[in-house]
Protein backbone atom coordinates (compact mmCIF):
# COMPACT_ATOMS: atom_id res chain seq x y z
CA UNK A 1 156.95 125.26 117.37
CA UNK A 2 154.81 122.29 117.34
CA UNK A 3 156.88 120.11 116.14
CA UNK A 4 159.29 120.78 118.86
CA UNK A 5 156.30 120.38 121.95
CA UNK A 6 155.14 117.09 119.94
CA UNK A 7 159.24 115.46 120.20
CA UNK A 8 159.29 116.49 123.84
CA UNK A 9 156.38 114.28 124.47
CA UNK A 10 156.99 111.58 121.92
CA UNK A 11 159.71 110.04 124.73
CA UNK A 12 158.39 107.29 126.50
CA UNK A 13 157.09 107.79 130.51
CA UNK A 14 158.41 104.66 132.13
CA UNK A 15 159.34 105.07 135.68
CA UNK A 16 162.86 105.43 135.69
CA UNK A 17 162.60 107.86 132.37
CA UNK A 18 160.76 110.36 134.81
CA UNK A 19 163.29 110.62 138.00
CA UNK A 20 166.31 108.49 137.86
CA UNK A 21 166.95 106.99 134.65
CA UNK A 22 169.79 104.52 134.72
CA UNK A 23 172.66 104.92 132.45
CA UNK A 24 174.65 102.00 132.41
CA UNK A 25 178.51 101.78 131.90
CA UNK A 26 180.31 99.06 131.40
CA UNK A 27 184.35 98.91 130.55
CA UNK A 28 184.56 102.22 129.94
CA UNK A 29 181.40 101.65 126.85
CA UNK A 30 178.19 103.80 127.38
CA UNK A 31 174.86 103.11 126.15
CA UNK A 32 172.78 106.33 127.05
CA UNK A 33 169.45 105.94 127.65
CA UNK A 34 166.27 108.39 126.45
CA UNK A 35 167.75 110.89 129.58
CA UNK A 36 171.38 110.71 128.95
CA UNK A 37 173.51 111.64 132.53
CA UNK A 38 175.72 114.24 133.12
CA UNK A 39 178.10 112.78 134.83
CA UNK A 40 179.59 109.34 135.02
CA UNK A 41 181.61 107.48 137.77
CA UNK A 42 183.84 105.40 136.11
CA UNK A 43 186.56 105.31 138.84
CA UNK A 44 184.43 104.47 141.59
CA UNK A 45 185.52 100.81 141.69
CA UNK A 46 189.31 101.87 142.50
CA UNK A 47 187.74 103.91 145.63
CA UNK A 48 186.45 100.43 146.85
CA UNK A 49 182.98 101.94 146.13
CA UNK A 50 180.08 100.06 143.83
CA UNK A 51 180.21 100.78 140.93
CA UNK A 52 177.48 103.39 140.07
CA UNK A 53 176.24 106.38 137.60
CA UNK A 54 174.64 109.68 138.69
CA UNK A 55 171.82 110.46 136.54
CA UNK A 56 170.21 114.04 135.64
CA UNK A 57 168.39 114.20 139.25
CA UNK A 58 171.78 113.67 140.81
CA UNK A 59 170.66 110.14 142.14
CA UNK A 60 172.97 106.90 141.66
CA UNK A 61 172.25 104.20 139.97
CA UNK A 62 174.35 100.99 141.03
CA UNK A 63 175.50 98.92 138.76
CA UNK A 64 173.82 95.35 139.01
CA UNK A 65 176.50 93.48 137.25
CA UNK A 66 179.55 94.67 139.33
CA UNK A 67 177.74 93.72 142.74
CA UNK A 68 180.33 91.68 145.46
CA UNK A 69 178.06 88.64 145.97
CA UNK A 70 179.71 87.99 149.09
CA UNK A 71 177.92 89.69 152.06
CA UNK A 72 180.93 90.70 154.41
CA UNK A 73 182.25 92.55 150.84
CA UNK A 74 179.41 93.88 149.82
CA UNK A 75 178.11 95.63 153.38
CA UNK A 76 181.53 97.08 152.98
CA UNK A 77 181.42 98.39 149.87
CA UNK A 78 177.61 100.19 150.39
CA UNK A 79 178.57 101.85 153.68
CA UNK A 80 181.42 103.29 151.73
CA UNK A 81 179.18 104.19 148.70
CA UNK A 82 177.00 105.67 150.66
CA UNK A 83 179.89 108.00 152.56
CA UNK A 84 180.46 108.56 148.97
CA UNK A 85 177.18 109.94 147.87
CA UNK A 86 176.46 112.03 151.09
CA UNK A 87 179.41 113.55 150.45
CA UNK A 88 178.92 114.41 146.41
CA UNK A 89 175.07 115.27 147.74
CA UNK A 90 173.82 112.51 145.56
CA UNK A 91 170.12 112.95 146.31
CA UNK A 92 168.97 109.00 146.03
CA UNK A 93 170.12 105.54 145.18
CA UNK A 94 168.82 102.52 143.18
CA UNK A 95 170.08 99.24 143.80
CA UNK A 96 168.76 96.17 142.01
CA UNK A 97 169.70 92.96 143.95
CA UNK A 98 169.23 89.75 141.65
CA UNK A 99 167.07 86.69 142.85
CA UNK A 100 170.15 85.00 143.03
CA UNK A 101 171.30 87.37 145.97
CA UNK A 102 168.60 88.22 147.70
CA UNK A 103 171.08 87.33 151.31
CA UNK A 104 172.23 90.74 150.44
CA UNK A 105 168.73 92.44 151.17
CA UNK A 106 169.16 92.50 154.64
CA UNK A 107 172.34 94.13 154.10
CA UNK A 108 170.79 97.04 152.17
CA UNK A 109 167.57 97.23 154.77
CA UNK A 110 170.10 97.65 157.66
CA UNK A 111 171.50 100.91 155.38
CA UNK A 112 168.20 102.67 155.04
CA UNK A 113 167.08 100.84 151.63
CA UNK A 114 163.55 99.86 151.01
CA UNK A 115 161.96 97.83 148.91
CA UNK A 116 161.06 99.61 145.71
CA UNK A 117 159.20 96.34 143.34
CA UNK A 118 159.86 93.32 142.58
CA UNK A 119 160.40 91.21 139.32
CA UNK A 120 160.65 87.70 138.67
CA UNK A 121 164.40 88.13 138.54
CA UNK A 122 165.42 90.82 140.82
CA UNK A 123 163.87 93.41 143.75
CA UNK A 124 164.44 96.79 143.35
CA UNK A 125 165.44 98.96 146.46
CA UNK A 126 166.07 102.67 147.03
CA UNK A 127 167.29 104.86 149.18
CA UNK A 128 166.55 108.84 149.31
CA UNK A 129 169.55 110.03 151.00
CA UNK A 130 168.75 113.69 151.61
CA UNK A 131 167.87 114.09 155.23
CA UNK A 132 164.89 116.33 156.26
CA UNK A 133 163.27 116.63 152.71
CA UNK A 134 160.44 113.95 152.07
CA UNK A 135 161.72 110.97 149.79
CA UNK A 136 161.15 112.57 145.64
CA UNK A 137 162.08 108.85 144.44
CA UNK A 138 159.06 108.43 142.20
CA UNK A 139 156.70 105.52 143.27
CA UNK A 140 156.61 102.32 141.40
CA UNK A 141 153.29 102.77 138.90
CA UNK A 142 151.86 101.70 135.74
CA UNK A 143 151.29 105.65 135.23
CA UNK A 144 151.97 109.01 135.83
CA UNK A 145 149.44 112.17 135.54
CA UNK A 146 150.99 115.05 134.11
CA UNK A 147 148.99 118.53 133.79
CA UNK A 148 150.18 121.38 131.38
CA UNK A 149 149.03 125.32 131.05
CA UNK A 150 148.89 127.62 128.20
CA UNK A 151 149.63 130.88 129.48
CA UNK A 152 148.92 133.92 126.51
CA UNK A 153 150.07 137.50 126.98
CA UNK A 154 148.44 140.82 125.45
CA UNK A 155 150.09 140.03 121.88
CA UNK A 156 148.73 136.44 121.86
CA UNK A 157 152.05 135.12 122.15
CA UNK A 158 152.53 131.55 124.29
CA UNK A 159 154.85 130.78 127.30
CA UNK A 160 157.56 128.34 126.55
CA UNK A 161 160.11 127.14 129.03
CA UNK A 162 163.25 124.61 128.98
CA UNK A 163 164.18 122.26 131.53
CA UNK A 164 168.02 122.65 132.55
CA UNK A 165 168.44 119.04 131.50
CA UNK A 166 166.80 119.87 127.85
CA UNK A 167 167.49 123.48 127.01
CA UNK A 168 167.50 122.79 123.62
CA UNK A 169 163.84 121.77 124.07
CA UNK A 170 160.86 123.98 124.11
CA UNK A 171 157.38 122.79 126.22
CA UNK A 172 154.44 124.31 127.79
CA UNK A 173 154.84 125.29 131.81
CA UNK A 174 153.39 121.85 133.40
CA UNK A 175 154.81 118.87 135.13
CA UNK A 176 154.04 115.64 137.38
CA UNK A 177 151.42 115.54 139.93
CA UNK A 178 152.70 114.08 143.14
CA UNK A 179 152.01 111.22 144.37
CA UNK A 180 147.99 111.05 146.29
CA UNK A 181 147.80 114.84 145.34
CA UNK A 182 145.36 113.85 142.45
CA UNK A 183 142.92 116.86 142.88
CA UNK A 184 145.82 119.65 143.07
CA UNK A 185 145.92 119.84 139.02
CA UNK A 186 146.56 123.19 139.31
CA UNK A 187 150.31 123.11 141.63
CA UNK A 188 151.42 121.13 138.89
CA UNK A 189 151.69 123.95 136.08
CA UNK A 190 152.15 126.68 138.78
CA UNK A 191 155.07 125.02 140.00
CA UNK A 192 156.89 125.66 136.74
CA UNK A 193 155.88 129.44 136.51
């Protein structure tokens, strides 16, 4: 039983690993990541759509690579995408614009994007698409603060749970705090139960 809790936390918590992990495909070749997706778009650039993934959280990930650099193309292309995922109920989007095409950035800003971070090569937008329900894209951070809880019954026995993503992994009841709820430890294992 240990040894199972200790492999569910020996996976690395980078930002994307927590919410929307991106999966990238490329002709038809997959390279899963830590998270692999359920589902894959891999016809989405004969709908005239960008080319995209839909990770575990059911948000899109775009696919950098495949972008149209040319604005008139690309605007097209997003507002379609976008028809797209409000349709399929994808909950948010990632879209990583390269330094190179940053004249695209007003494009995305003018479709609800905002800016996510920035690297020396590209800026990161997003876009939480579900309207009515405050934004669950996780923050950009150099950490996360996750609580756990034992819980014991009468015959000493210990609560395990699975996550639908993972049921073939076991954990304690616990998960993320949200973001500037630092002092409600507590919500974050009563959550799960």
């Amino acid at each position: 039983m240990l040894s199972i809790l200790q492999r569910t936390y020996k996976q690395p918590l980078h930002h994307h690993h927590l919410f929307c992990k991106e999966v990238l495909v490329k002709s038809r070749n997959i390279s899963k990541s830590y998270f692999p997706a359920r589902h894959y778009s891999t016809s989405t650039v004969q709908k005239n759509t960008l080319a995209f993934t839909i990770d575990r959280y059911k948000c899109a990930t775009v696919d950098h690579t495949l972008l149209p650099v040319e604005p008139t193309s690309f605007a097209e292309s997003l507002q379609r995408s976008l028809e797209h995922w409000r349709e399929t109920q994808t909950k948010g989007v990632w879209l990583r614009i390269s330094k190179n095409n940053t004249d695209l950035l007003p494009i995305c800003f003018k479709y609800g994007f905002q800016l996510h971070h920035t690297r020396r090569d590209y800026i990161m937008v997003s876009n939480w698409l579900v309207e009515g329900e405050e934004n669950r894209l996780p923050h950009f951070a150099d950490h996360s603060i996750g609580c756990g809880g034992i819980v014991l019954n009468d015959k000493n026995e210990i609560l395990l749970v699975t996550e639908a993503h993972t049921p073939h992994l076991w954990k304690i009841p616990g998960g993320l705090l949200n973001t500037g709820r630092r002092g409600d430890k507590y919500s974050c294992c009563t959550r799960s139960l």
